[in-house]
N, C-alpha and C. Protein backbone atom coordinates (compact mmCIF):
# COMPACT_ATOMS: atom_id res chain seq x y z
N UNK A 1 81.48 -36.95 -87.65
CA UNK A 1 81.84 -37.97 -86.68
C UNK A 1 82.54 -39.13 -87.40
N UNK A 2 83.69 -39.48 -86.72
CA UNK A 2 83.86 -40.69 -87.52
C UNK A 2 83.85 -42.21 -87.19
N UNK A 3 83.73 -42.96 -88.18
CA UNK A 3 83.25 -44.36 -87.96
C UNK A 3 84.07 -44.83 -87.46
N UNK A 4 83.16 -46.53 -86.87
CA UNK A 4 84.46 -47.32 -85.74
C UNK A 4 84.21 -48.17 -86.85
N UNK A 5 85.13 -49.18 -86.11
CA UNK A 5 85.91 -50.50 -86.74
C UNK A 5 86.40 -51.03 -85.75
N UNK A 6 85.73 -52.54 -85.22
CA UNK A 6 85.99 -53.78 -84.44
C UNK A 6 86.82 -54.78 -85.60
N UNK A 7 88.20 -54.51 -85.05
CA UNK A 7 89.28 -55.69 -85.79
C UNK A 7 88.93 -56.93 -84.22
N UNK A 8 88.53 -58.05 -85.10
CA UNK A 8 88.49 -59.28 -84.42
C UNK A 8 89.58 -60.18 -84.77
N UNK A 9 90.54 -60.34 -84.07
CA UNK A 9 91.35 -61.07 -84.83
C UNK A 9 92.31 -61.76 -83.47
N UNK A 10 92.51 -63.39 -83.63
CA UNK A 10 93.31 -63.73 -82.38
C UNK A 10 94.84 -63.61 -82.31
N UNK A 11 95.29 -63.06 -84.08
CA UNK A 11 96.46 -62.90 -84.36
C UNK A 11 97.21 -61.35 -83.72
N UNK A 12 97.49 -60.81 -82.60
CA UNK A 12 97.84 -59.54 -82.22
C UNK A 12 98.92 -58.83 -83.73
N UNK A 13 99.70 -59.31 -84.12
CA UNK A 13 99.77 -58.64 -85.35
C UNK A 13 99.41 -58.09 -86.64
N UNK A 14 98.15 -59.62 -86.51
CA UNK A 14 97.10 -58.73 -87.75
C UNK A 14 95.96 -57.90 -87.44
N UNK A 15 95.88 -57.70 -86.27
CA UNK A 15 95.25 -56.69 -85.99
C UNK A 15 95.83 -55.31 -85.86
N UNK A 16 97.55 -55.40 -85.37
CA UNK A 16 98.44 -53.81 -85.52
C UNK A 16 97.66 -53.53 -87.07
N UNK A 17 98.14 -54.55 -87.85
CA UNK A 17 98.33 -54.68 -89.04
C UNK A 17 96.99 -53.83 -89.77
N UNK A 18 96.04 -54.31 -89.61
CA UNK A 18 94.40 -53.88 -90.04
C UNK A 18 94.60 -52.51 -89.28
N UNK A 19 94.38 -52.40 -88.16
CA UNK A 19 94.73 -51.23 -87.56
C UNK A 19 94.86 -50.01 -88.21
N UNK A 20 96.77 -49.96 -88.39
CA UNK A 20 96.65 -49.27 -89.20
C UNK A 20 96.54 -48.74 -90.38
N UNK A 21 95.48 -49.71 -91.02
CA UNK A 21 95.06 -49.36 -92.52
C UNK A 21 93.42 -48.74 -92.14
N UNK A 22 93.08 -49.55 -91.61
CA UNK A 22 91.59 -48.71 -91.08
C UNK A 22 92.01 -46.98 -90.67
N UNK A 23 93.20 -46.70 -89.33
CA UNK A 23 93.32 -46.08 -89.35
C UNK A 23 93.58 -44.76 -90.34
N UNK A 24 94.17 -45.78 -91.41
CA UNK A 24 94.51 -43.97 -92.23
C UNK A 24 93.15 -44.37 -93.43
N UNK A 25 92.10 -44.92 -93.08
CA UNK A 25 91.19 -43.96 -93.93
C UNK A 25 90.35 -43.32 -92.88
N UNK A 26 91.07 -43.16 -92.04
CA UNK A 26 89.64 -42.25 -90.72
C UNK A 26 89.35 -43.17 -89.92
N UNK A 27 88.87 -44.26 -89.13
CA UNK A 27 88.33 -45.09 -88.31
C UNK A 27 89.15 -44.61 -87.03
N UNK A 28 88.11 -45.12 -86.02
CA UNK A 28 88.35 -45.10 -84.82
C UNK A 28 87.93 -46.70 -84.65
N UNK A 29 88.96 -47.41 -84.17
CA UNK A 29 89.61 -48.93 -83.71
C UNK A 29 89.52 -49.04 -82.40
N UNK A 30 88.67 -50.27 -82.29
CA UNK A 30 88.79 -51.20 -81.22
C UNK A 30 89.34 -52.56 -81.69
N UNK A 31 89.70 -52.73 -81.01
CA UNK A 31 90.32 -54.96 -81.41
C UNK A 31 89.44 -55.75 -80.08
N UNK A 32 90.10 -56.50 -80.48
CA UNK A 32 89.05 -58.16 -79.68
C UNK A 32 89.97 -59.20 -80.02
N UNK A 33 90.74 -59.99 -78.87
CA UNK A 33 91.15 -61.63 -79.90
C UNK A 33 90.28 -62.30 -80.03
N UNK A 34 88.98 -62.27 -79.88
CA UNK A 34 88.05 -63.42 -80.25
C UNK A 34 86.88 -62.96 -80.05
N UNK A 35 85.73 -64.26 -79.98
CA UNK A 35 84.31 -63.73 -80.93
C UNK A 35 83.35 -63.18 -79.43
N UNK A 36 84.26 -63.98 -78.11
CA UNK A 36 83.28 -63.56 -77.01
C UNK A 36 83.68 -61.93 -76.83
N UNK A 37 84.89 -61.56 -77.01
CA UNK A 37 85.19 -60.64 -76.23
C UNK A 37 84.84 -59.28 -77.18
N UNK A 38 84.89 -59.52 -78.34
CA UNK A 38 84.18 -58.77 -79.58
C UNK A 38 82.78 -59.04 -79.38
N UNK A 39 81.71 -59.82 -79.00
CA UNK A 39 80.37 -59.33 -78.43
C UNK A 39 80.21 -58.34 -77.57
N UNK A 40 80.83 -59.21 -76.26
CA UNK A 40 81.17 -57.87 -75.35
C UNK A 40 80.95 -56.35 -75.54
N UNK A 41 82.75 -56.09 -76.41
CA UNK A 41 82.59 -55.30 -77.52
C UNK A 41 81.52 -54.38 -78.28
N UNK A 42 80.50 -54.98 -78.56
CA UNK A 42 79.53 -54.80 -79.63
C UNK A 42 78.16 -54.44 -78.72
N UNK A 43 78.11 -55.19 -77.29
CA UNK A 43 77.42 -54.85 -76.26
C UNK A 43 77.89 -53.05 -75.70
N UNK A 44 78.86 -52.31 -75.73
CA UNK A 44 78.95 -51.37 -75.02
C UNK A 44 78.77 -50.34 -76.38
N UNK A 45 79.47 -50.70 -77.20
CA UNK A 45 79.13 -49.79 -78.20
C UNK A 45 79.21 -50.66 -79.58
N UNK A 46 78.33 -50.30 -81.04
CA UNK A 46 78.05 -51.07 -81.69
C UNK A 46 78.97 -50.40 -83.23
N UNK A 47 79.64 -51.08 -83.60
CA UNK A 47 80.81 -50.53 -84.44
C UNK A 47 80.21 -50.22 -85.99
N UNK A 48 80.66 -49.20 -86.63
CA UNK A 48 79.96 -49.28 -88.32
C UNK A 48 80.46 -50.29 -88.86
N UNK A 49 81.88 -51.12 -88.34
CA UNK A 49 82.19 -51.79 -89.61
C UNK A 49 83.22 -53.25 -88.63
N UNK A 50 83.27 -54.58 -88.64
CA UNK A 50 84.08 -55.22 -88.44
C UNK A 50 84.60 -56.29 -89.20
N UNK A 51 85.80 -55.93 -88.89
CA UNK A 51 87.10 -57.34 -89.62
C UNK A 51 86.88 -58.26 -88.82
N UNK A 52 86.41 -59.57 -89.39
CA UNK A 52 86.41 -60.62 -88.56
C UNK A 52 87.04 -61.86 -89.09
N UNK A 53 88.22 -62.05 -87.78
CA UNK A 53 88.59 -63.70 -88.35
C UNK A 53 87.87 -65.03 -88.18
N UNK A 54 87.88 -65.75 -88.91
CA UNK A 54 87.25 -67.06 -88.68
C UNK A 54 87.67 -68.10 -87.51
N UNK A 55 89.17 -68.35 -87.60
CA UNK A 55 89.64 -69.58 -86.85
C UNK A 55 90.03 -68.89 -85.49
N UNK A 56 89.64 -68.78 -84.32
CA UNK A 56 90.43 -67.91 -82.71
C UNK A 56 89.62 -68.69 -81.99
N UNK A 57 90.47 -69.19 -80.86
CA UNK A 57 90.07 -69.63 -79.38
C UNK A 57 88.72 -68.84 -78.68
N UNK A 58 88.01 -69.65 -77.53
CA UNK A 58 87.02 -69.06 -77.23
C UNK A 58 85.71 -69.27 -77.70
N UNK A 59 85.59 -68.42 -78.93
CA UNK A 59 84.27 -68.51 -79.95
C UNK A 59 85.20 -67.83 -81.13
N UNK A 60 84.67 -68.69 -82.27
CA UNK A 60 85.16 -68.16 -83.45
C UNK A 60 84.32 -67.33 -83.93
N UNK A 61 85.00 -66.83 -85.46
CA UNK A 61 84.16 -65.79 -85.96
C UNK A 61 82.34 -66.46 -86.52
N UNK A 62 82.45 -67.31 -87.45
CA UNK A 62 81.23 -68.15 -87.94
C UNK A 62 80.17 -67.74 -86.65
N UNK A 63 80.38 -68.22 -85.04
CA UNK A 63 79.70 -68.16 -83.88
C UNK A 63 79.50 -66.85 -83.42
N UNK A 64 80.17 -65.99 -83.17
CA UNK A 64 80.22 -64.71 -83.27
C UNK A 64 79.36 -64.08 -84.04
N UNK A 65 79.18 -64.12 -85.18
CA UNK A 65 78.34 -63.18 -86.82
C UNK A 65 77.22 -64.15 -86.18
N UNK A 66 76.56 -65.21 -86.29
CA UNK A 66 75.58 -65.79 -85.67
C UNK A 66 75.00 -64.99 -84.69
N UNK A 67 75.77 -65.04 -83.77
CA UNK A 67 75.26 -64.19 -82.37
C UNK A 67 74.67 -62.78 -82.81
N UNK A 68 75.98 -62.17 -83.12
CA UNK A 68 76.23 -60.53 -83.71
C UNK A 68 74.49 -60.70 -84.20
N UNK A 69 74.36 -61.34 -85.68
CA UNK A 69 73.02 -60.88 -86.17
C UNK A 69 71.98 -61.36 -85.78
N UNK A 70 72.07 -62.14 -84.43
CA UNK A 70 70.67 -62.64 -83.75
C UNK A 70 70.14 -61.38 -82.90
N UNK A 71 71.02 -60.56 -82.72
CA UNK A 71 70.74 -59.25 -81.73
C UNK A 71 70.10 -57.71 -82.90
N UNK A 72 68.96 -57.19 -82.09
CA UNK A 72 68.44 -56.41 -82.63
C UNK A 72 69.34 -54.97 -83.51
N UNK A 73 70.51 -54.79 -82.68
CA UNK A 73 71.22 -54.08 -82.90
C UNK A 73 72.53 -54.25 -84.24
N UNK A 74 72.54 -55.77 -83.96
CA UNK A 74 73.62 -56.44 -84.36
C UNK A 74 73.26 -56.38 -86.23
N UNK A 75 72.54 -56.08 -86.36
CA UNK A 75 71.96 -56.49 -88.07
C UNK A 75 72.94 -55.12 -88.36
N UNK A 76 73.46 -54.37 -87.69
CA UNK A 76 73.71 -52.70 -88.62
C UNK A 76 75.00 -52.82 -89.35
N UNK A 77 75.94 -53.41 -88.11
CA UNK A 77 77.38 -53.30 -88.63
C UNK A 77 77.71 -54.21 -90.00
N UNK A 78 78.35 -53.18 -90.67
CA UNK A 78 79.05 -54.43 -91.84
C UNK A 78 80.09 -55.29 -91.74
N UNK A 79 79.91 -56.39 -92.14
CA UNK A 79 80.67 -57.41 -91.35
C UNK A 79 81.79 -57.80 -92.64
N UNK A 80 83.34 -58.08 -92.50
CA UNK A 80 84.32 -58.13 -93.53
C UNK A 80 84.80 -59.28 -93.04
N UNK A 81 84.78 -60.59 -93.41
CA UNK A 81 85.71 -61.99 -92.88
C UNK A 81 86.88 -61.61 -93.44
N UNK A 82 87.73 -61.59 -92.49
CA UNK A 82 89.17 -61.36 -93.54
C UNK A 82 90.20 -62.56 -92.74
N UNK A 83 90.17 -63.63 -93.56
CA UNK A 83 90.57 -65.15 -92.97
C UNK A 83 91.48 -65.89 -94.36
N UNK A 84 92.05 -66.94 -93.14
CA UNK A 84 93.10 -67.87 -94.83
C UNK A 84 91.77 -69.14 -95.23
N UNK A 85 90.27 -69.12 -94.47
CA UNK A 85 89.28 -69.59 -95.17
C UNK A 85 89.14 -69.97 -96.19
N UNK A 86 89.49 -70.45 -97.38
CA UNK A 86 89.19 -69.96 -98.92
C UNK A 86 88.35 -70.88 -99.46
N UNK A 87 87.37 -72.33 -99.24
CA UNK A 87 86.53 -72.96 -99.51
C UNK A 87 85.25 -72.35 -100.29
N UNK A 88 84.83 -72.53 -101.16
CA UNK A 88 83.40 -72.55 -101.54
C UNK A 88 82.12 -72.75 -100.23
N UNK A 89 82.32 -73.66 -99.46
CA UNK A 89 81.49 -74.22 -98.28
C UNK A 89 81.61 -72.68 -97.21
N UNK A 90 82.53 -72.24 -97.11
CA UNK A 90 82.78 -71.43 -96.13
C UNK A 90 82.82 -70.08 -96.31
N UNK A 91 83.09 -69.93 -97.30
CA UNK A 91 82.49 -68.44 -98.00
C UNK A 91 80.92 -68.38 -97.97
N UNK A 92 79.96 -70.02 -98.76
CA UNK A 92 79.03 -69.42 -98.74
C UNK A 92 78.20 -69.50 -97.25
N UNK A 93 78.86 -70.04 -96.36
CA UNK A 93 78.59 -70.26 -95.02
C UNK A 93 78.38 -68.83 -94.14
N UNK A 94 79.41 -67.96 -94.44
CA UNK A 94 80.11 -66.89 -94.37
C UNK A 94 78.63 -65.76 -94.51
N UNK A 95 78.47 -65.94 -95.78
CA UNK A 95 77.82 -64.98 -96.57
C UNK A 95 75.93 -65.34 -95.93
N UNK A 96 75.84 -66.62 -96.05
CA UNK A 96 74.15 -67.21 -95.27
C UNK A 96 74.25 -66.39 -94.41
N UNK A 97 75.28 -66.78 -93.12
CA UNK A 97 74.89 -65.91 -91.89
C UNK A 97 75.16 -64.85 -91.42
N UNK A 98 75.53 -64.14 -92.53
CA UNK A 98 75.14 -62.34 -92.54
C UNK A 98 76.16 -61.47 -92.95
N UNK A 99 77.95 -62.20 -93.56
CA UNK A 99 79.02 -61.72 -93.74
C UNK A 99 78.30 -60.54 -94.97
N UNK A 100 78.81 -59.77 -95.08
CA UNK A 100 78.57 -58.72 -96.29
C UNK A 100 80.04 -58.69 -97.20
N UNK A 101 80.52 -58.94 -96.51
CA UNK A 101 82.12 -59.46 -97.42
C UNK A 101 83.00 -59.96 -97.92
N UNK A 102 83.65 -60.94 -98.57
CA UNK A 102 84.54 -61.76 -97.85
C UNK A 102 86.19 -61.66 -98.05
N UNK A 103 86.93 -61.69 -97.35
CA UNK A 103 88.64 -60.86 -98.41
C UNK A 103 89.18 -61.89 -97.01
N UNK A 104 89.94 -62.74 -98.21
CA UNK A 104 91.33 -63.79 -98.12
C UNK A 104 92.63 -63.03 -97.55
N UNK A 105 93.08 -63.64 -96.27
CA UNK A 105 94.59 -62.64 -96.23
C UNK A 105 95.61 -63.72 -96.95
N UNK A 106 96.44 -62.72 -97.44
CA UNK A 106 96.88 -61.65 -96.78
C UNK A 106 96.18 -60.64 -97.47
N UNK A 107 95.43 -59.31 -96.91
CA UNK A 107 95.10 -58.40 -97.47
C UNK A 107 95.61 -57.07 -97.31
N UNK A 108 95.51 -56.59 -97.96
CA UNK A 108 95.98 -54.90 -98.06
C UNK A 108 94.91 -53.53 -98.23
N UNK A 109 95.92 -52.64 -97.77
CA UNK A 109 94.51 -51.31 -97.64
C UNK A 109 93.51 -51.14 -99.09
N UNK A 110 94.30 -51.60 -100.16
CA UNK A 110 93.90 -51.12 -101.39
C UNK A 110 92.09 -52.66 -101.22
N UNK A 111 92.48 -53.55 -101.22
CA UNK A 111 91.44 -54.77 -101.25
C UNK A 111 90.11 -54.21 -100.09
N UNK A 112 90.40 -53.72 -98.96
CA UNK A 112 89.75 -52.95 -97.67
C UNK A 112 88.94 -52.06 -98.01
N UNK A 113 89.86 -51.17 -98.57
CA UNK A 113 89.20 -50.16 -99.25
C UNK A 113 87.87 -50.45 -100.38
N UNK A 114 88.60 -51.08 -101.22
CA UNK A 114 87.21 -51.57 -102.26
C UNK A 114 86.25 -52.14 -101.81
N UNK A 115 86.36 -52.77 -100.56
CA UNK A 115 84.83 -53.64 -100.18
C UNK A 115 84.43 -52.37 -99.39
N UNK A 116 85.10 -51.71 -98.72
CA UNK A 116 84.21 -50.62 -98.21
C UNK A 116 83.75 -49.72 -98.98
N UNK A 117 83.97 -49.49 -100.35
CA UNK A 117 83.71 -48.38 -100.80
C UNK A 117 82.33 -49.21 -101.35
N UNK A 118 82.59 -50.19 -101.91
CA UNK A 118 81.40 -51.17 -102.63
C UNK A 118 79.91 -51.33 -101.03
N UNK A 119 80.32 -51.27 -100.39
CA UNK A 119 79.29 -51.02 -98.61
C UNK A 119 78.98 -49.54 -98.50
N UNK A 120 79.49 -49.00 -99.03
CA UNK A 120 79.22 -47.37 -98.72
C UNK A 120 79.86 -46.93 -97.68
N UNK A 121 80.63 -46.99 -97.45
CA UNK A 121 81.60 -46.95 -95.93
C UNK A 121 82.73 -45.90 -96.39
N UNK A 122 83.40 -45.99 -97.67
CA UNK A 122 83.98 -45.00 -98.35
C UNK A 122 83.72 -43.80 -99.09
């Protein structure tokens, strides 16, 4: 069977973008522009793995991963911030409330790949 992947992202191109790099290692993709509609999301079916941006209208990512790991279900997925974030404060902000990852864009399949393989996902 193969794994999903919730790209959260309010940017519609960086999500083509993630897309199809998730896609060619196997994933089955859903997107979300933001953190409500990626709960939602996460309410119908619960993904192995999500890209999440930080800064999007609505609810951001920070509020979102909050939520995500307040829910019984929500502790499973591995969570990847992939944001222009780059602070000390916000990484370790990131990481407190449950990120398992953290990768600066612009990123590429090769950077994706290594945090998933380092998660066991690869």
């Amino acid at each position: 069977m193969k794994r999903t992947c919730l790209i959260v992202d309010d940017s519609r191109t960086v999500r083509k973008f993630a897309r199809r790099i998730m896609e060619g290692m196997n994933f089955d993709i859903e997107e979300a522009p933001d953190g409500a509609q990626a709960l939602a999301e996460c309410g119908r079916h619960m993904p192995d793995v999500i890209l999440l941006d930080w800064n999007m209208p609505v609810m951001n990512g920070i509020e979102f991963l909050k939520r995500l790991r307040a829910t019984e279900s929500g502790k499973k997925p591995v969570v990847l911030f992939c944001t222009t974030e780059d602070s000390m404060e916000r990484i370790s902000e990131a990481i407190e409330q449950g990120a398992n990852e953290y990768v600066m864009k612009p990123f590429d399949g090769e950077i994706l790949a290594s945090k998933l393989t380092l998660e066991g996902l690869l």
